[in-house]
Protein backbone atom coordinates (compact mmCIF):
# COMPACT_ATOMS: atom_id res chain seq x y z
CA UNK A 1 -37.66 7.13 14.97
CA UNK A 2 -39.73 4.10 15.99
CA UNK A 3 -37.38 1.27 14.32
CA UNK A 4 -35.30 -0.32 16.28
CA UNK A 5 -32.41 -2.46 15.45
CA UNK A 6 -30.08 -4.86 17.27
CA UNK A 7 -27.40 -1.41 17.77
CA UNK A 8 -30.39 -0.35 19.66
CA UNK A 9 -30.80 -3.58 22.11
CA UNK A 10 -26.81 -3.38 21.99
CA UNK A 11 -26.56 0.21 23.62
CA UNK A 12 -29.23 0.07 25.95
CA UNK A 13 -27.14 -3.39 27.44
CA UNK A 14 -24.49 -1.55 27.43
CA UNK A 15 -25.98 2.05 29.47
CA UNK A 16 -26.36 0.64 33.19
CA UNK A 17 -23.28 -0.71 32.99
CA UNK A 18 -20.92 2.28 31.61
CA UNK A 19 -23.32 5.19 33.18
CA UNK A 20 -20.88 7.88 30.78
CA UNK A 21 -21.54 5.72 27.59
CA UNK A 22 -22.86 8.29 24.77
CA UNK A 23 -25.70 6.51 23.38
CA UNK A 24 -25.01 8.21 20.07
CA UNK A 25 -21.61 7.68 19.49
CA UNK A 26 -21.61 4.12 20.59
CA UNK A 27 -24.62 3.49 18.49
CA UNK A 28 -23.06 5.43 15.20
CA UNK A 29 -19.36 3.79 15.77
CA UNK A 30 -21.71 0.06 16.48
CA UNK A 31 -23.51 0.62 13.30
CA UNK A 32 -20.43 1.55 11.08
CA UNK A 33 -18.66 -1.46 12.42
CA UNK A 34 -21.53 -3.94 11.49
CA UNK A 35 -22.20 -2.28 7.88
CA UNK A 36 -18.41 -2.80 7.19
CA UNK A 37 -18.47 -6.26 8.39
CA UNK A 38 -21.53 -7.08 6.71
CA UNK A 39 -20.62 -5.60 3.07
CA UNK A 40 -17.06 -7.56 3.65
CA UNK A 41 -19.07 -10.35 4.14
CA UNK A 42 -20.87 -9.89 0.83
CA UNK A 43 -17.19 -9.35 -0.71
CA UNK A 44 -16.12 -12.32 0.64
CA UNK A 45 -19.13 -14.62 -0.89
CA UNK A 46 -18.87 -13.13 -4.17
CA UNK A 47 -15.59 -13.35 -4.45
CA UNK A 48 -15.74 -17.34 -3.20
CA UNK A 49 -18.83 -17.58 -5.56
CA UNK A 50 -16.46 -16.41 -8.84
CA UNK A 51 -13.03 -18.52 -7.67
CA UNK A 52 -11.43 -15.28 -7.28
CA UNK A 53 -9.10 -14.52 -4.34
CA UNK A 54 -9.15 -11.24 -2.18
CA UNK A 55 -5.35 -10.33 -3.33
CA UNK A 56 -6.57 -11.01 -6.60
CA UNK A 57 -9.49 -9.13 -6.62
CA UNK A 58 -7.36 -5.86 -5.06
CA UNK A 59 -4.69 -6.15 -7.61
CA UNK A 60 -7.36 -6.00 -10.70
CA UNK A 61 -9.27 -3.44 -8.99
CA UNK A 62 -6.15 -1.31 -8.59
CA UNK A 63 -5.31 -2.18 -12.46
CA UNK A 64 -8.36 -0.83 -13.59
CA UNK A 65 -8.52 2.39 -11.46
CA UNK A 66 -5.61 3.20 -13.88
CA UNK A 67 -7.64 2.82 -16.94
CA UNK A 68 -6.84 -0.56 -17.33
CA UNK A 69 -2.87 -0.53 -17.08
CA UNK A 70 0.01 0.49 -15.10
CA UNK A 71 3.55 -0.11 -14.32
CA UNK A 72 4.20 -2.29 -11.64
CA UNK A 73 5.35 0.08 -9.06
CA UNK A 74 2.49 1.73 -9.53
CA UNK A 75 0.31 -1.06 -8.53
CA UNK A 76 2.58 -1.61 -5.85
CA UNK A 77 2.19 1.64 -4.34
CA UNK A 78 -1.83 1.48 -5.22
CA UNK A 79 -1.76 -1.55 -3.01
CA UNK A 80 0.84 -0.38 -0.28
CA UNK A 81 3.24 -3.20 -1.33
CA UNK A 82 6.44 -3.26 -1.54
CA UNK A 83 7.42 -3.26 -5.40
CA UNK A 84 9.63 -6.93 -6.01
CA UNK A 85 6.03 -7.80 -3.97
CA UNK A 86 3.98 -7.05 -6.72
CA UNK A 87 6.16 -9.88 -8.95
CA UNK A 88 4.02 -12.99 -7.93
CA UNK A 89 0.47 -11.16 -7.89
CA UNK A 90 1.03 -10.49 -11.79
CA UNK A 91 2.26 -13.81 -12.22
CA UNK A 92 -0.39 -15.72 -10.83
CA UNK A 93 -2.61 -13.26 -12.33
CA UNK A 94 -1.08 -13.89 -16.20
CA UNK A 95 -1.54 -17.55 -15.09
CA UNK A 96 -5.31 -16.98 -14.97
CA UNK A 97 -5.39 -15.39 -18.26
CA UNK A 98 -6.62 -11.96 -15.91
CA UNK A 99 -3.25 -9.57 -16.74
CA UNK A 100 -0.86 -9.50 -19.69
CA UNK A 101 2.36 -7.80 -19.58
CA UNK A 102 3.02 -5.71 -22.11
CA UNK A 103 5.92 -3.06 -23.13
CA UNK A 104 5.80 0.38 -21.97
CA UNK A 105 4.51 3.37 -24.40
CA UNK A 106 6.61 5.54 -22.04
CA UNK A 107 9.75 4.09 -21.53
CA UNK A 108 10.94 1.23 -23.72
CA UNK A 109 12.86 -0.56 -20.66
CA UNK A 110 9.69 -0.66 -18.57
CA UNK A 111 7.11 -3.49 -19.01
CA UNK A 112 3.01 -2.51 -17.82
CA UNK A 113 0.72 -4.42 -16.91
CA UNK A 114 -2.58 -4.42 -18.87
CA UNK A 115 -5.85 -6.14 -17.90
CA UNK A 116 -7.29 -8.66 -20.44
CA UNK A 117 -11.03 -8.60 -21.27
CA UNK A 118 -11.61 -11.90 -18.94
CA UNK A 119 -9.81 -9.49 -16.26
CA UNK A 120 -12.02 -6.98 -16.67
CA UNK A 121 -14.77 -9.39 -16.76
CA UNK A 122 -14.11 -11.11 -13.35
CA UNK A 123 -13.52 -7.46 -11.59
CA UNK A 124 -16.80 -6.04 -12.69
CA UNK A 125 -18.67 -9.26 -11.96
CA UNK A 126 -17.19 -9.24 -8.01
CA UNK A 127 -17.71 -5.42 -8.55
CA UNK A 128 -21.07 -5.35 -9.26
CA UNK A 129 -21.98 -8.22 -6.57
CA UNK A 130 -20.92 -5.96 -4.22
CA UNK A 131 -21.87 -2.73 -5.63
CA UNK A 132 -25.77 -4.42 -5.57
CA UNK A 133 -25.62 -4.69 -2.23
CA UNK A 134 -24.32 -1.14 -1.59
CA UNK A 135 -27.30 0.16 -3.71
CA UNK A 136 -29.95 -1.76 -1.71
CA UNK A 137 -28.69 -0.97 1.75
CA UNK A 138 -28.33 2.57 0.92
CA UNK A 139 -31.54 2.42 -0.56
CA UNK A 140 -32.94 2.85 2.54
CA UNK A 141 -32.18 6.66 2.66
CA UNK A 142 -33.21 9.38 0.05
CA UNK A 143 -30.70 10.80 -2.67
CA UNK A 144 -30.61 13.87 -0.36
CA UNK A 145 -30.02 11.53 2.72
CA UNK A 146 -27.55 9.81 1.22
CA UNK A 147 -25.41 13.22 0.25
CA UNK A 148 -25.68 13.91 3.77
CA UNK A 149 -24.74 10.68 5.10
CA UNK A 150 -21.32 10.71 2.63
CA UNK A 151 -20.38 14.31 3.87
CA UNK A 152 -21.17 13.68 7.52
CA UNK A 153 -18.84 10.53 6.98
CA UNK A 154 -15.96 12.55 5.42
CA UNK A 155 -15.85 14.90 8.53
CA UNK A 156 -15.47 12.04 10.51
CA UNK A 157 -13.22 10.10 8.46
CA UNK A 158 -10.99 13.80 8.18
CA UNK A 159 -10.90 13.55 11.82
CA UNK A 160 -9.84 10.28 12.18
CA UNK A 161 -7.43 10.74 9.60
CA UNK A 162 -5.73 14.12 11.61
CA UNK A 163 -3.76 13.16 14.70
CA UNK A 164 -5.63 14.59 18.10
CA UNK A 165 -4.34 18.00 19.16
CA UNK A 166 -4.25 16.88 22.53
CA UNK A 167 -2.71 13.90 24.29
CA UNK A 168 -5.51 10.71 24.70
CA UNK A 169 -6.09 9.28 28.12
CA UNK A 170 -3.23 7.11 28.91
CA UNK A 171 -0.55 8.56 27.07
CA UNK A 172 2.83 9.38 28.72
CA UNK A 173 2.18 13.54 29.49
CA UNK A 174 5.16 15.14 30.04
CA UNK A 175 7.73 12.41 30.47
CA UNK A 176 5.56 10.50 33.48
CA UNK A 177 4.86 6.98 33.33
C-alpha cells in the first residue's frame, strides 16, 4: 500500500528507538486508538451541537435498546450504575420532556420508564450525527472489507476480553517480588 498516514510517520519515529517494536501491532493498536478518539470527538460535537449531555445521551440510548422502555434497574444495570443512581438521570431527563414514567404492565408496584417522542427525537438526531461519520470513514473499505475488518476485530476484542493464560511481564511469579 502506497498511502501513508501519520500512524505511519508515528511508527517509523518510534523503530530506532525501541529496535523490538512490531511495526504492525503498534501501527494497528495506534490506529484503533486515534479512530476511537476521533469518532468520540464527533460524539462529543454533536452532542454539544443538540444541548444534550453525554449521561444523557447514554441513558436514552440504553432506553431505547429496550424498545423504548424499561424498569429502572434495568437501565441501571444497562449503564453499570448502581440502581438509587439511576433516580436523578430520569429526573433530569422527565425535566427535559425526554422520559416519562409510567406504571408497569408487569408488575403493578413497579413504575418504567418510557421515552417520549422528543426523546426519541434527540437520540436519533445525536445517533445519526455519529452514525454519518461511521458510514463515511468506513466507507473507505468494501462491504467485503468491512466484514473482515468487524470479525478480525471480534478476535481481538475476545482476546482482550479473556484473561492471559500466562503471567505478563512484571507480575509477582510464584510469590517473588
Amino acid at each position: 500500500m502506497t498511502d501513508r498516514d501519520r500512524i505511519d510517520e508515528h511508527v517509523a519515529r518510534w523503530l530506532p528507538v525501541l529496535p523490538d517494536l512490531d511495526p504492525d501491532v503498534e501501527g494497528a493498536v495506534t490506529r484503533m486508538s486515534f479512530l476511537s478518539r476521533h469518532l468520540r470527538a464527533v460524539k462529543d460535537r454533536a452532542l454539544a451541537d443538540l444541548d444534550l449531555q453525554e449521561k444523557e445521551y447514554g441513558t436514552l440510548h440504553a432506553l431505547a435498546g429496550r424498545g423504548g422502555r424499561a424498569a429502572p434497574s434495568e437501565l441501571a444495570g444497562d449503564l453499570r450504575m448502581a440502581p438509587a443512581s439511576i433516580t436523578a438521570r430520569v429526573d433530569a431527563l422527565i425535566r427535559r420532556g425526554f422520559v416519562r414514567r409510567i406504571p408497569s404492565d408487569v408488575d403493578r408496584r413497579r413504575v418504567d420508564v418510557e421515552l417520549t417522542d422528543t426523546g426519541r427525537a434527540a437520540w436519533r438526531r445525536a445517533l445519526a450525527v455519529v452514525g454519518d461519520e461511521e458510514h463515511r470513514v468506513l466507507e473507505a473499505l468494501t462491504p467485503d472489507e468491512r466484514r473482515l475488518l468487524s470479525d478480525l476485530l471480534r478476535r481481538v476484542t475476545l482476546a482482550a476480553e479473556h484473561p492471559p493464560t500466562r503471567p505478563c511481564p512484571g507480575d509477582n511469579v510464584g510469590g517473588q517480588v
